[in-house]
PDB file of N, CA and C in Angstrom:
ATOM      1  N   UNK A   1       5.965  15.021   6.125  1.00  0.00           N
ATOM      2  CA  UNK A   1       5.319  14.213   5.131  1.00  0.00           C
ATOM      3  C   UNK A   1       4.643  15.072   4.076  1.00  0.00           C
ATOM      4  N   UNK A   2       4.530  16.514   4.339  1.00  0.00           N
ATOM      5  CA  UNK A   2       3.888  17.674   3.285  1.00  0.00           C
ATOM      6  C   UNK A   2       4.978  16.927   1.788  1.00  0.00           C
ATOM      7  N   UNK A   3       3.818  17.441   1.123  1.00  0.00           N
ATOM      8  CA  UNK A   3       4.612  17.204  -0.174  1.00  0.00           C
ATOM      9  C   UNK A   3       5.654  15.962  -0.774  1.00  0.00           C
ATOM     10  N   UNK A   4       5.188  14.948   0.022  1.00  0.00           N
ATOM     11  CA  UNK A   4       5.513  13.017  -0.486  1.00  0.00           C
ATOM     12  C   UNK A   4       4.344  12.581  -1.085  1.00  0.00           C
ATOM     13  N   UNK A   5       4.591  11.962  -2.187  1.00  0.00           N
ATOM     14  CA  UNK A   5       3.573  11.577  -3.070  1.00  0.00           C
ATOM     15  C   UNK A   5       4.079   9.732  -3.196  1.00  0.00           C
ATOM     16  N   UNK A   6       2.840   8.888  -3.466  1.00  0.00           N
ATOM     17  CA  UNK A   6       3.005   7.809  -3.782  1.00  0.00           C
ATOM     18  C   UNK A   6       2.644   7.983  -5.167  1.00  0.00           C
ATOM     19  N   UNK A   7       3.585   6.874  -5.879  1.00  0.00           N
ATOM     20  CA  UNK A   7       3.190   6.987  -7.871  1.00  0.00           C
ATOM     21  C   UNK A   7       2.522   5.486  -8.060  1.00  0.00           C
ATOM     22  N   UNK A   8       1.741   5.272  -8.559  1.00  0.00           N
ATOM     23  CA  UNK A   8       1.710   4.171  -8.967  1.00  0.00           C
ATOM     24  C   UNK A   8       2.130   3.475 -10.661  1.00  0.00           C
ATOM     25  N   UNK A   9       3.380   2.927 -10.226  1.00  0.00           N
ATOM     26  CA  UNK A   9       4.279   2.285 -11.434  1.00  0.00           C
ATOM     27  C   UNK A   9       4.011   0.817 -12.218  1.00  0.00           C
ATOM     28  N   UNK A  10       2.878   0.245 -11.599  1.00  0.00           N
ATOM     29  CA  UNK A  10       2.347  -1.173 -12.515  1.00  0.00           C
ATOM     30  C   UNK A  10       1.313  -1.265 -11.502  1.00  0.00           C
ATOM     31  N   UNK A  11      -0.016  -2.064 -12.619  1.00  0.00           N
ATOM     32  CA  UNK A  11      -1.594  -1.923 -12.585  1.00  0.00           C
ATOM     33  C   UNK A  11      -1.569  -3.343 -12.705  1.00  0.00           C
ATOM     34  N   UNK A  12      -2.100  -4.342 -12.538  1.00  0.00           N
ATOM     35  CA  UNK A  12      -3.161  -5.291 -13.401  1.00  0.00           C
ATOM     36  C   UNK A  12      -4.150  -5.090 -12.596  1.00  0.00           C
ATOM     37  N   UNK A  13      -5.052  -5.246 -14.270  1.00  0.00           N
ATOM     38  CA  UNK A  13      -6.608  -4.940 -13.774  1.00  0.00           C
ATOM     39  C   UNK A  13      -7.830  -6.477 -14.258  1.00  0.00           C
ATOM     40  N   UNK A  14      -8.516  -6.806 -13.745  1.00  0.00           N
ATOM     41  CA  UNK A  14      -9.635  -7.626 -14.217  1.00  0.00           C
ATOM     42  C   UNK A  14     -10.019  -6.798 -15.660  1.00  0.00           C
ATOM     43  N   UNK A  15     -10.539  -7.749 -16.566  1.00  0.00           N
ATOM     44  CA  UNK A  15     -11.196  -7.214 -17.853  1.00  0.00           C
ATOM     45  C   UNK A  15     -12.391  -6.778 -17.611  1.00  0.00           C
ATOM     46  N   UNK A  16     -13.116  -6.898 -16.607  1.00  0.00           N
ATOM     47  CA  UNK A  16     -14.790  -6.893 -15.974  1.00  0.00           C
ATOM     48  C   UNK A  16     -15.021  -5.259 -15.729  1.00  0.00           C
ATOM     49  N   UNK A  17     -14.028  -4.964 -14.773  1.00  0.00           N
ATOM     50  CA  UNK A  17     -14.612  -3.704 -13.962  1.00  0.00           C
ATOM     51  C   UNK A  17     -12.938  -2.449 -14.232  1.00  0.00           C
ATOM     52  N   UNK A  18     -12.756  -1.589 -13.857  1.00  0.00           N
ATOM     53  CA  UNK A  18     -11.712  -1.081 -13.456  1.00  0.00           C
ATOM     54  C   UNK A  18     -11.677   0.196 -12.439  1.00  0.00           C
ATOM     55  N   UNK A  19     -10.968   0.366 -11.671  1.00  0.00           N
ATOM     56  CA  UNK A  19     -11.086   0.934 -11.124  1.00  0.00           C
ATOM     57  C   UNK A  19      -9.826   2.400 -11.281  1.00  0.00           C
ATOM     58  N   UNK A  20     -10.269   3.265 -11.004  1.00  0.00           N
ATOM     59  CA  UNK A  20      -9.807   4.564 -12.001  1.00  0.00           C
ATOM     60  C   UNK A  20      -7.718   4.877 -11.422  1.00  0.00           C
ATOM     61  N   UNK A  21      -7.406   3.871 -11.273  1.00  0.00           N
ATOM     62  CA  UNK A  21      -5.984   4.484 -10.731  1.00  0.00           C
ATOM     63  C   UNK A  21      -4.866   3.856 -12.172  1.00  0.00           C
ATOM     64  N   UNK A  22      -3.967   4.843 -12.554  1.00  0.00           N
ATOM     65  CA  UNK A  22      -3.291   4.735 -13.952  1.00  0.00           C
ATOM     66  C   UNK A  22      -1.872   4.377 -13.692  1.00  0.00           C
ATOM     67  N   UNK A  23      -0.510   3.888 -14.036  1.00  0.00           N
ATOM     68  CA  UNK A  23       0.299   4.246 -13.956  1.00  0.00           C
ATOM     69  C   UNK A  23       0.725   5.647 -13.733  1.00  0.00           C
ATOM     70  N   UNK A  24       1.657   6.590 -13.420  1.00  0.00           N
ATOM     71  CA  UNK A  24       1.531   7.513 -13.308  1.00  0.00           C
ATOM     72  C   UNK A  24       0.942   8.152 -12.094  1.00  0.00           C
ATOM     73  N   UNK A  25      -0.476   7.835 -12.043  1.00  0.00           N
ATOM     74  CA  UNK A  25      -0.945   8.549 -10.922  1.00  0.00           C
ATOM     75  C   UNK A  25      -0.112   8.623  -9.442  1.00  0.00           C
ATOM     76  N   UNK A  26      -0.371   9.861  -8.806  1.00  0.00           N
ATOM     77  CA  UNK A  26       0.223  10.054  -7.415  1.00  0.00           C
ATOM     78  C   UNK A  26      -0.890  10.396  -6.891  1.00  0.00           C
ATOM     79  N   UNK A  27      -0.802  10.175  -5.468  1.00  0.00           N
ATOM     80  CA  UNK A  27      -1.435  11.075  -4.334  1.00  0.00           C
ATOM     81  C   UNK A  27      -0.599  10.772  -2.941  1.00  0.00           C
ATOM     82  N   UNK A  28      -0.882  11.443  -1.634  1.00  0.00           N
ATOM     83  CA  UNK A  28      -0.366  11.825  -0.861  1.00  0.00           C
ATOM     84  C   UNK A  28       0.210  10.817   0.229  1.00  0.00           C
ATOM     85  N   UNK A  29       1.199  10.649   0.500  1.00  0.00           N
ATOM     86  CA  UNK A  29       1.421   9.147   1.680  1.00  0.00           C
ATOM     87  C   UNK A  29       0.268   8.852   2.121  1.00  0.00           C
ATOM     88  N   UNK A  30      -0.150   9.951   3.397  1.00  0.00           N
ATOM     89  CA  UNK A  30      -1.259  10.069   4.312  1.00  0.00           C
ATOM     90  C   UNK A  30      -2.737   9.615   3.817  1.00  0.00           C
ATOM     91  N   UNK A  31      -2.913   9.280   2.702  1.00  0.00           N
ATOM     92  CA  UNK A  31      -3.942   8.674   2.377  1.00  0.00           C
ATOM     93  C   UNK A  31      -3.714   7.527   0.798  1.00  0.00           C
ATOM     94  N   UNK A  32      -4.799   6.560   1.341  1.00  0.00           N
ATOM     95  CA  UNK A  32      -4.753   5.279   0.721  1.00  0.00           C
ATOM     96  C   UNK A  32      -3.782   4.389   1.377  1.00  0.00           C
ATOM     97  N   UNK A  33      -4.179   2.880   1.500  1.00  0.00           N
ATOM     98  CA  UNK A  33      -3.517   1.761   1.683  1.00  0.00           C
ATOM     99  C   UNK A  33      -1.790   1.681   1.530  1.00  0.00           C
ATOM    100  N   UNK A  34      -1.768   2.161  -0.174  1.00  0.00           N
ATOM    101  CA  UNK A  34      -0.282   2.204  -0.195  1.00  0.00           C
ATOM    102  C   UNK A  34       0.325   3.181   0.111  1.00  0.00           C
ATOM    103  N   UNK A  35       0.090   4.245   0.460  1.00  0.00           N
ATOM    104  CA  UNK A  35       1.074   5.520   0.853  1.00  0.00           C
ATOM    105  C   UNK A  35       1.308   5.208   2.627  1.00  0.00           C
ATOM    106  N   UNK A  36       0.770   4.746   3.203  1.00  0.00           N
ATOM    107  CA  UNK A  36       0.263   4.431   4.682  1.00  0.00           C
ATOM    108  C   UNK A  36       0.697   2.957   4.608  1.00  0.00           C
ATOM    109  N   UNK A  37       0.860   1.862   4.282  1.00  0.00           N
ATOM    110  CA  UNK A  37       1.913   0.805   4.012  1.00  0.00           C
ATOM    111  C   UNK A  37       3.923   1.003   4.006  1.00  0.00           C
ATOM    112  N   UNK A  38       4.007   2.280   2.964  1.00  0.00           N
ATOM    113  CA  UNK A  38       5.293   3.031   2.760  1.00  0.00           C
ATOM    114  C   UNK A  38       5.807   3.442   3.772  1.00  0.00           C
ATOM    115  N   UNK A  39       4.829   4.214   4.177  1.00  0.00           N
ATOM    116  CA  UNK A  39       5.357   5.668   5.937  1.00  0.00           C
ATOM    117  C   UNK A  39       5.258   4.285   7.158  1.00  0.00           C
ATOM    118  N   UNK A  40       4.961   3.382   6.726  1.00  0.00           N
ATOM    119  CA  UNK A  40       4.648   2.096   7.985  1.00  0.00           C
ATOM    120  C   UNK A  40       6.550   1.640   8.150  1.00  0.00           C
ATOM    121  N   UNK A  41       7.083   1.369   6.693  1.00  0.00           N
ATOM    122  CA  UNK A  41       8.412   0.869   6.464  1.00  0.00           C
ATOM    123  C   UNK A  41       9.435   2.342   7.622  1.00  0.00           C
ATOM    124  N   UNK A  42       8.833   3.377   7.336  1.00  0.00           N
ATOM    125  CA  UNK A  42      10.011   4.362   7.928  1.00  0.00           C
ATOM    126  C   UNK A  42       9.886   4.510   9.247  1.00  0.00           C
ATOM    127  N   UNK A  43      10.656   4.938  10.286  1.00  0.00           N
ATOM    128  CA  UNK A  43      10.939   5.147  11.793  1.00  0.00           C
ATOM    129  C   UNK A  43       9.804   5.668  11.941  1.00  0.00           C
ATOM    130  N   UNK A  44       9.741   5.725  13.235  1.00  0.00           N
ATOM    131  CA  UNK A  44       8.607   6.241  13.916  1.00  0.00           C
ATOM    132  C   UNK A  44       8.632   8.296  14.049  1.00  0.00           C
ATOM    133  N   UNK A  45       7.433   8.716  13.631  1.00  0.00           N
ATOM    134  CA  UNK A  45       7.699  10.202  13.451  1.00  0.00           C
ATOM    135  C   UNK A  45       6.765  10.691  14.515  1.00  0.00           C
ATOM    136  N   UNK A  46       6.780  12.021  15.029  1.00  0.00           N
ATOM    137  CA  UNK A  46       5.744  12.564  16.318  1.00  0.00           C
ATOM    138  C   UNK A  46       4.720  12.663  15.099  1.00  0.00           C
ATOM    139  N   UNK A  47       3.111  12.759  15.882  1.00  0.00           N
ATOM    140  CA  UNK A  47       1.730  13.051  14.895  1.00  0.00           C
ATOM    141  C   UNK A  47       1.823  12.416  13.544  1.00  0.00           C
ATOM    142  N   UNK A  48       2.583  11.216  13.575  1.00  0.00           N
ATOM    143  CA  UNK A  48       2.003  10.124  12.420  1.00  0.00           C
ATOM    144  C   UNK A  48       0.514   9.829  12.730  1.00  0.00           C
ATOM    145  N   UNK A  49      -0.200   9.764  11.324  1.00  0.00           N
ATOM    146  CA  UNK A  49      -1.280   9.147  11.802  1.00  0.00           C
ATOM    147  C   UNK A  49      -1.707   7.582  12.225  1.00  0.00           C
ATOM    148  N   UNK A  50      -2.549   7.336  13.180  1.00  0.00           N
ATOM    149  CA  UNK A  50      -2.785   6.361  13.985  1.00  0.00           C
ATOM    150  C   UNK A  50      -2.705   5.099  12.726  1.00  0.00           C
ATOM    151  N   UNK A  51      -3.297   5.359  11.452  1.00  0.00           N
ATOM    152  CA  UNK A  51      -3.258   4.175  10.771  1.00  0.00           C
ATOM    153  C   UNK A  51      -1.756   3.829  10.361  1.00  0.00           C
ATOM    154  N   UNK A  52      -0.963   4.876  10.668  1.00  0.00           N
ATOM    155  CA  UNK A  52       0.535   3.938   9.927  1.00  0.00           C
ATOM    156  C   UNK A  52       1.317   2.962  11.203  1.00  0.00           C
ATOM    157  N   UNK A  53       0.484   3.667  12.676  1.00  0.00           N
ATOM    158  CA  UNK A  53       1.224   2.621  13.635  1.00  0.00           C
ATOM    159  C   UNK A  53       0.295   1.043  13.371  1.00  0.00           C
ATOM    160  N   UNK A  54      -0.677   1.536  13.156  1.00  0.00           N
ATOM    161  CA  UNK A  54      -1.560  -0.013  13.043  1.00  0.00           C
ATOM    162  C   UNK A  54      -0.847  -0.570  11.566  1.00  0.00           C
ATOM    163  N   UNK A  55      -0.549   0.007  10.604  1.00  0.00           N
ATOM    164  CA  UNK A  55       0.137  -1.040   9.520  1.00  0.00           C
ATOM    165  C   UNK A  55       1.320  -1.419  10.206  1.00  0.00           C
ATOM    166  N   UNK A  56       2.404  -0.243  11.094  1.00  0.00           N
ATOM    167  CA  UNK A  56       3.354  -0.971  11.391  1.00  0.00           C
ATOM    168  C   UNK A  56       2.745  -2.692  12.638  1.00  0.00           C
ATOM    169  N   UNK A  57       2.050  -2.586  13.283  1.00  0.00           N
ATOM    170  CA  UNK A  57       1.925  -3.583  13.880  1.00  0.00           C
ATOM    171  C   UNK A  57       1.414  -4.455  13.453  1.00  0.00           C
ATOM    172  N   UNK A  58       0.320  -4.048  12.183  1.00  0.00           N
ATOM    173  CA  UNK A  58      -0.656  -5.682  11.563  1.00  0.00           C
ATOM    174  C   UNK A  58       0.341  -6.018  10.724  1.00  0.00           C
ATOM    175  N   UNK A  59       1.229  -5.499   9.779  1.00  0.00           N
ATOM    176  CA  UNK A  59       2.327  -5.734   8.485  1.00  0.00           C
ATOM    177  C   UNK A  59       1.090  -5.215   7.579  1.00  0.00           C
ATOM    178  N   UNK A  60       0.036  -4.265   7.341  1.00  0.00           N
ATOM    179  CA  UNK A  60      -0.712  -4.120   6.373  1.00  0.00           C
ATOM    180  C   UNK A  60      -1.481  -2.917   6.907  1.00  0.00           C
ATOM    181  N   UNK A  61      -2.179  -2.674   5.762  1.00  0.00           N
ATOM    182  CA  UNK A  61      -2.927  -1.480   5.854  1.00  0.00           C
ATOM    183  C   UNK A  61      -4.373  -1.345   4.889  1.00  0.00           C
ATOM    184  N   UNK A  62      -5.774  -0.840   5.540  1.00  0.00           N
ATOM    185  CA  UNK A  62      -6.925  -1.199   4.971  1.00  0.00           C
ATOM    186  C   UNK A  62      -7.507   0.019   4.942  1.00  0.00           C
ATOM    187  N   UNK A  63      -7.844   0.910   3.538  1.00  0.00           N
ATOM    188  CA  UNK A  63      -8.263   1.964   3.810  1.00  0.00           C
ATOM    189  C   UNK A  63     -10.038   1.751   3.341  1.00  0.00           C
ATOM    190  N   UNK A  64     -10.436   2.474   3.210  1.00  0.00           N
ATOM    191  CA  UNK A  64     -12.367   2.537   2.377  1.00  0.00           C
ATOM    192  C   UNK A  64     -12.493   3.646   1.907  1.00  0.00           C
ATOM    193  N   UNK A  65     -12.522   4.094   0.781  1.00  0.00           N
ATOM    194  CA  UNK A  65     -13.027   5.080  -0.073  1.00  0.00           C
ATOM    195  C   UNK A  65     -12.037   6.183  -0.004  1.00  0.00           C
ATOM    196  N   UNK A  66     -10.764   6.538   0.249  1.00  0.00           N
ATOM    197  CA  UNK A  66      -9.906   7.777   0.465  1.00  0.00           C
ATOM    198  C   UNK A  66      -9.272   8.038  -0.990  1.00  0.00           C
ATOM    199  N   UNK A  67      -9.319   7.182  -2.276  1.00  0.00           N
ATOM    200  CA  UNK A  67      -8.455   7.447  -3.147  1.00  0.00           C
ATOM    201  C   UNK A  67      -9.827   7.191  -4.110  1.00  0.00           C
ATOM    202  N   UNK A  68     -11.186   6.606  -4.228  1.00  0.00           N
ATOM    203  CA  UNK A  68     -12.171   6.415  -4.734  1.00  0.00           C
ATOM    204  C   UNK A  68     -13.020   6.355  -3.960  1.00  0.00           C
ATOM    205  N   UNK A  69     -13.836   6.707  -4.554  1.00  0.00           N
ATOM    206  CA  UNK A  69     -15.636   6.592  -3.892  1.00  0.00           C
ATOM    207  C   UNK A  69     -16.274   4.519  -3.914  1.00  0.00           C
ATOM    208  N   UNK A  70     -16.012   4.387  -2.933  1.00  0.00           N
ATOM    209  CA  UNK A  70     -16.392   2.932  -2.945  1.00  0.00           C
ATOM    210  C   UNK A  70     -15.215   1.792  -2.922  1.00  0.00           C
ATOM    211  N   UNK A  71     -13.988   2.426  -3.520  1.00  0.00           N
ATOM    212  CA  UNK A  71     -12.488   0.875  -3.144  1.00  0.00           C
ATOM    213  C   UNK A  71     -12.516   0.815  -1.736  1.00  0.00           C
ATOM    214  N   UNK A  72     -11.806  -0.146  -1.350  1.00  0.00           N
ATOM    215  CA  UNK A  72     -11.355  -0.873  -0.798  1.00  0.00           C
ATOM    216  C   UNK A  72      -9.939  -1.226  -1.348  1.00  0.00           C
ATOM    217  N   UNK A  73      -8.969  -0.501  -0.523  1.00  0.00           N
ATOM    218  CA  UNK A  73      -7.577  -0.874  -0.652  1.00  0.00           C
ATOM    219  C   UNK A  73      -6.464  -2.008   0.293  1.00  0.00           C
ATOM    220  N   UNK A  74      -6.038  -2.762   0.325  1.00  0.00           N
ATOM    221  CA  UNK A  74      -5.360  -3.360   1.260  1.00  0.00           C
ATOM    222  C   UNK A  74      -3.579  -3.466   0.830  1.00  0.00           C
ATOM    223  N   UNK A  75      -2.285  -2.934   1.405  1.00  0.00           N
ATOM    224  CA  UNK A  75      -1.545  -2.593   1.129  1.00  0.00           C
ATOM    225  C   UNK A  75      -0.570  -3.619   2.120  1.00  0.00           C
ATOM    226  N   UNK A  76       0.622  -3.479   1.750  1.00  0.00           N
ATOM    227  CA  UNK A  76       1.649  -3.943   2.758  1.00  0.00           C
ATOM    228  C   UNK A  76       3.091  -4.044   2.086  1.00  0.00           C
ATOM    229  N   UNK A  77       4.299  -3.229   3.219  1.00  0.00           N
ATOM    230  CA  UNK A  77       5.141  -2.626   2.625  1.00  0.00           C
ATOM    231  C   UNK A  77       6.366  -4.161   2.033  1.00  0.00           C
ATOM    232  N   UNK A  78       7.112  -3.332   1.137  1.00  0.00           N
ATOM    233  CA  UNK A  78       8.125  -4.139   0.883  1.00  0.00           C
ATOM    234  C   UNK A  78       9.501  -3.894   1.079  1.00  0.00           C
ATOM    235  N   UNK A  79       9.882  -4.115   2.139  1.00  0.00           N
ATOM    236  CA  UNK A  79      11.494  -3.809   2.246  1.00  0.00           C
ATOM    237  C   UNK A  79      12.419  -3.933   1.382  1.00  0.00           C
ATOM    238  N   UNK A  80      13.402  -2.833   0.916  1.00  0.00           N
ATOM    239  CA  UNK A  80      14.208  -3.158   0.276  1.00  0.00           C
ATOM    240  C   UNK A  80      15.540  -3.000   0.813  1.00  0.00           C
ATOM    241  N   UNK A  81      16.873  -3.191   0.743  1.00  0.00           N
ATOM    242  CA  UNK A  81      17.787  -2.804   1.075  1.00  0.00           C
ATOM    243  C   UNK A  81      18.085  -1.463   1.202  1.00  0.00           C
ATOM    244  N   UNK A  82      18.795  -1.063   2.279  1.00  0.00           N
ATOM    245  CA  UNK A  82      19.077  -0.077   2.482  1.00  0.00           C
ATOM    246  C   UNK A  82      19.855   1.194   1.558  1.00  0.00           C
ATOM    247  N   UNK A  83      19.578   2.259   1.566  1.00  0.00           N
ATOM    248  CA  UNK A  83      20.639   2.809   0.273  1.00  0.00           C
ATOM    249  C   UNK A  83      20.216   2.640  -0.889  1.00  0.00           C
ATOM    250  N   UNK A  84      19.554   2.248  -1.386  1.00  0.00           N
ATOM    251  CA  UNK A  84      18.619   2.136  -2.382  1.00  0.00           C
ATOM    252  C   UNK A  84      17.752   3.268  -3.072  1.00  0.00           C
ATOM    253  N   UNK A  85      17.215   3.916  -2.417  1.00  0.00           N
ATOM    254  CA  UNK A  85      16.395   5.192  -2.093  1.00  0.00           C
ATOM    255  C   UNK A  85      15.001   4.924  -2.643  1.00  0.00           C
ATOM    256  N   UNK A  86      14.876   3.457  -2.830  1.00  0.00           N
ATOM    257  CA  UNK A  86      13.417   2.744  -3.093  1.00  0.00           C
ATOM    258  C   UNK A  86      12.295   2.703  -1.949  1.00  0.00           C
ATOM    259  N   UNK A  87      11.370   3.058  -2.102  1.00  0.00           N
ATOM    260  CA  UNK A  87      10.381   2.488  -1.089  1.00  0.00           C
ATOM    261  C   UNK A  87       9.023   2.329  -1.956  1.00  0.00           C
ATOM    262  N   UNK A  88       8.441   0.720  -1.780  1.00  0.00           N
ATOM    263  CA  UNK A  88       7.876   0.358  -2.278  1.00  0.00           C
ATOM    264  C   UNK A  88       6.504  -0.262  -1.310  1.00  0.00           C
ATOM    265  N   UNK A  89       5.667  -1.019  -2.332  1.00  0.00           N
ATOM    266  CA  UNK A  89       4.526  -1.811  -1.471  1.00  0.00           C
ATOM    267  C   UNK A  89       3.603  -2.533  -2.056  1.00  0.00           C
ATOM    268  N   UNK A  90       3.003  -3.334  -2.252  1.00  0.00           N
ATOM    269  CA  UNK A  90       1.952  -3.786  -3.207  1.00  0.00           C
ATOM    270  C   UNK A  90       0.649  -4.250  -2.434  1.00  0.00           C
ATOM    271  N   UNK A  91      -0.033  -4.031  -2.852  1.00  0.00           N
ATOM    272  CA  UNK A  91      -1.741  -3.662  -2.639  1.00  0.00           C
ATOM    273  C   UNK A  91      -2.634  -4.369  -3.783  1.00  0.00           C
ATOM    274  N   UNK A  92      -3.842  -4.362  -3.080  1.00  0.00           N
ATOM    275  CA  UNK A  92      -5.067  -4.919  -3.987  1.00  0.00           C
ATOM    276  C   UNK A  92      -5.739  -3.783  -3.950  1.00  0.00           C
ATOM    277  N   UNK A  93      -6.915  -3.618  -4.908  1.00  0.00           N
ATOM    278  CA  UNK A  93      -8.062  -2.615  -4.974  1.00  0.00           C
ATOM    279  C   UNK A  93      -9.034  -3.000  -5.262  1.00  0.00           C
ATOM    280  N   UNK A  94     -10.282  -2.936  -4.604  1.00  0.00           N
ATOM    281  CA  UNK A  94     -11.659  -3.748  -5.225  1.00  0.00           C
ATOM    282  C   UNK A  94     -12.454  -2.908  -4.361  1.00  0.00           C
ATOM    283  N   UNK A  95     -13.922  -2.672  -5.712  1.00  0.00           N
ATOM    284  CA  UNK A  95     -14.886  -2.165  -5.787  1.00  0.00           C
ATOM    285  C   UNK A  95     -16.045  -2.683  -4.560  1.00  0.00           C
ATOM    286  N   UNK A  96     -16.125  -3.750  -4.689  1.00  0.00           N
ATOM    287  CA  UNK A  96     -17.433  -4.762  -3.812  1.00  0.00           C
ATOM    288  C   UNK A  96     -16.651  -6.001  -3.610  1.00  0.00           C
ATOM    289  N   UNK A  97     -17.084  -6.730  -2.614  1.00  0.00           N
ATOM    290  CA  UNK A  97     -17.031  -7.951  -1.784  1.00  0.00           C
ATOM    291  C   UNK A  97     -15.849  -8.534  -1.884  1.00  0.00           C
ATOM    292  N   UNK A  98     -14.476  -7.462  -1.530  1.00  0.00           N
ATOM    293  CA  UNK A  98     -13.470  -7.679  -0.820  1.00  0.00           C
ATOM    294  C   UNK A  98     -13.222  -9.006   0.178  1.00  0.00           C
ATOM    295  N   UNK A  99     -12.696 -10.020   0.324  1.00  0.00           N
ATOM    296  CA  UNK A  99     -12.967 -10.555   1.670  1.00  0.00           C
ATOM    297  C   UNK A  99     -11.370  -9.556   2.223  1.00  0.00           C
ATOM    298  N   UNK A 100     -11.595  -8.706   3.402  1.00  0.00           N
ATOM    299  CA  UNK A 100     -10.426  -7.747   3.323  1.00  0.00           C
ATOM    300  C   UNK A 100      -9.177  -8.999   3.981  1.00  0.00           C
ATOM    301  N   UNK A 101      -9.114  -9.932   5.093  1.00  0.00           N
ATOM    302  CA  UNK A 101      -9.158 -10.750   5.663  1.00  0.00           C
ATOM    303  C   UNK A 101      -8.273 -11.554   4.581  1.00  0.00           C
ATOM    304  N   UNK A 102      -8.783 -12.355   3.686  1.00  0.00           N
ATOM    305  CA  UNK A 102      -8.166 -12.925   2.879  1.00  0.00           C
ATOM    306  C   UNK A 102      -7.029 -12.559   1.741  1.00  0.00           C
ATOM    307  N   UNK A 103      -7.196 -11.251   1.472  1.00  0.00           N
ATOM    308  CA  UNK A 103      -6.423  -9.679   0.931  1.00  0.00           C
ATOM    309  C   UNK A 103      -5.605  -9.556   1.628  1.00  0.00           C
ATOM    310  N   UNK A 104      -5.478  -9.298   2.996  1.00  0.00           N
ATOM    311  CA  UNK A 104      -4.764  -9.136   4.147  1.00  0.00           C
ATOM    312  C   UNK A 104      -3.543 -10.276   4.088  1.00  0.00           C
ATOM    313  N   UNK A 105      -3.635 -11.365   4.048  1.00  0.00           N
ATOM    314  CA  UNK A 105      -3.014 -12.605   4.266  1.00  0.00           C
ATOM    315  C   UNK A 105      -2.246 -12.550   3.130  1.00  0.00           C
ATOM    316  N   UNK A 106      -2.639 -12.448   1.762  1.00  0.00           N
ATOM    317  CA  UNK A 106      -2.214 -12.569   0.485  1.00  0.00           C
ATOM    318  C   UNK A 106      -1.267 -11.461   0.337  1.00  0.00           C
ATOM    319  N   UNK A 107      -1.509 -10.290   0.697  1.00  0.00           N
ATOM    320  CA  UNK A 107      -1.043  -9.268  -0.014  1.00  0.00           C
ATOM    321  C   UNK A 107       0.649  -9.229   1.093  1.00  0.00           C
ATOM    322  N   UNK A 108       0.059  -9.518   2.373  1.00  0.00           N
ATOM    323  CA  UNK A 108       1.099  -9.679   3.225  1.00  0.00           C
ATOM    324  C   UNK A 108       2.440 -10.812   3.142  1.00  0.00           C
ATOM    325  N   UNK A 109       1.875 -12.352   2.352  1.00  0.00           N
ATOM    326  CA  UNK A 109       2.519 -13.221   2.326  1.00  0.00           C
ATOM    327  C   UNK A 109       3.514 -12.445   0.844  1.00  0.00           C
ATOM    328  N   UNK A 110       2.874 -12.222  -0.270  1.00  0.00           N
ATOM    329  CA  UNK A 110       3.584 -11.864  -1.459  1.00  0.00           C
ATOM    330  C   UNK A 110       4.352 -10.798  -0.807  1.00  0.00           C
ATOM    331  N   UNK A 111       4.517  -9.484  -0.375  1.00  0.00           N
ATOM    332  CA  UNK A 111       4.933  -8.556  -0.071  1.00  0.00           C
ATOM    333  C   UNK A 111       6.324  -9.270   0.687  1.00  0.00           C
ATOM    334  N   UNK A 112       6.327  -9.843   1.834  1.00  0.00           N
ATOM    335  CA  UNK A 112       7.367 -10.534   2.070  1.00  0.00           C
ATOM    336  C   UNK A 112       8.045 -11.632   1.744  1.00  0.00           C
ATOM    337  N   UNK A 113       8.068 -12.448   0.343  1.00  0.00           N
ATOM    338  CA  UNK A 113       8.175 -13.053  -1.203  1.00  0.00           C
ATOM    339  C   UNK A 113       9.232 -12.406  -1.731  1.00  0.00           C
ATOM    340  N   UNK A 114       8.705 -10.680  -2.001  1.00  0.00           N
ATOM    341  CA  UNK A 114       9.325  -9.831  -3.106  1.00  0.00           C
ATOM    342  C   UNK A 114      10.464  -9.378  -2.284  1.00  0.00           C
ATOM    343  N   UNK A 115      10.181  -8.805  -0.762  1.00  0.00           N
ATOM    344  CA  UNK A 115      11.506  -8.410  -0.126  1.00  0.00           C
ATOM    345  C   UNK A 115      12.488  -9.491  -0.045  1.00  0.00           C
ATOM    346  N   UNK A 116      12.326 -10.773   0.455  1.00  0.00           N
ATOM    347  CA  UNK A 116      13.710 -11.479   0.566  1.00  0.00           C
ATOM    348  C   UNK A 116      14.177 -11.682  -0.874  1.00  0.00           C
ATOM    349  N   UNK A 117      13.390 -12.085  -1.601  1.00  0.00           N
ATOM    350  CA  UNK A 117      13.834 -11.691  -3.585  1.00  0.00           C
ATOM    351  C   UNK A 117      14.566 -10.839  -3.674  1.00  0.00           C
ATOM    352  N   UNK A 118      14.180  -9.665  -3.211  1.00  0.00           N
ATOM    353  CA  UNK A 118      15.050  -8.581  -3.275  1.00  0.00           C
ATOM    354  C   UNK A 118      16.268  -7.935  -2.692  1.00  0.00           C
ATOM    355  N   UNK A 119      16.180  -9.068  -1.274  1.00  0.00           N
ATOM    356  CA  UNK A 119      16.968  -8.668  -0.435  1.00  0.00           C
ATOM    357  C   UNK A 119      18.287  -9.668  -0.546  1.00  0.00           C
ATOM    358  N   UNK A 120      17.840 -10.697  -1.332  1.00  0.00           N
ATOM    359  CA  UNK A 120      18.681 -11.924  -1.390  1.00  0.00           C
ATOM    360  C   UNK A 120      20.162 -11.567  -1.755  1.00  0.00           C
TER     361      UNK A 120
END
């Protein structure tokens, strides 16, 4: 997993607050919601960390502060067809009073929305 980066390729943001992640930006599978959502979609590897078996079993993933000081990320992967060489995921990000719970449900129901869309 050295040297896999997640990019992030589309934002919407509230007009109120924002929180500092750009198109463009990368950082490392192994940390944040969506990189740990992604490595959840692939086989099982020796010394994965413990949070990608818990996304593989919840369908989601909840990090606190690893990509910002204070988010709250909630992630969950999106299957695409095989051969593709896509791997994707979509996530929320919020500053304060997350309900993570309700994030969880949402982000999980859309996420599997976009795969059969995609898979159709």
């Amino acid at each position: 997993m050295r040297g896999h980066s997640s990019y992030i390729i589309t934002i919407i943001e509230p007009s109120l607050i924002r929180v500092g992640y750009r198109v463009g930006s990368r950082h490392r599978l192994t940390v944040g919601a969506a990189g740990i959502a992604i490595l959840a979609l692939r086989p099982r590897r020796p010394g994965e960390p413990e949070a990608v078996e818990a996304a593989r079993r919840d369908g989601y993933c909840v990090t606190a502060g690893q990509l910002e000081r204070g988010a709250v990320g909630v992630a969950s992967g999106i299957e695409v067809p095989s051969g593709t060489g896509i791997e994707a995921c979509l996530g929320v990000v919020a500053l304060d009073g997350l309900d993570v719970a309700a994030a969880a449900t949402a982000v999980v129901r859309a996420a599997r929305e976009i795969s059969a869309l995609v898979s159709a």
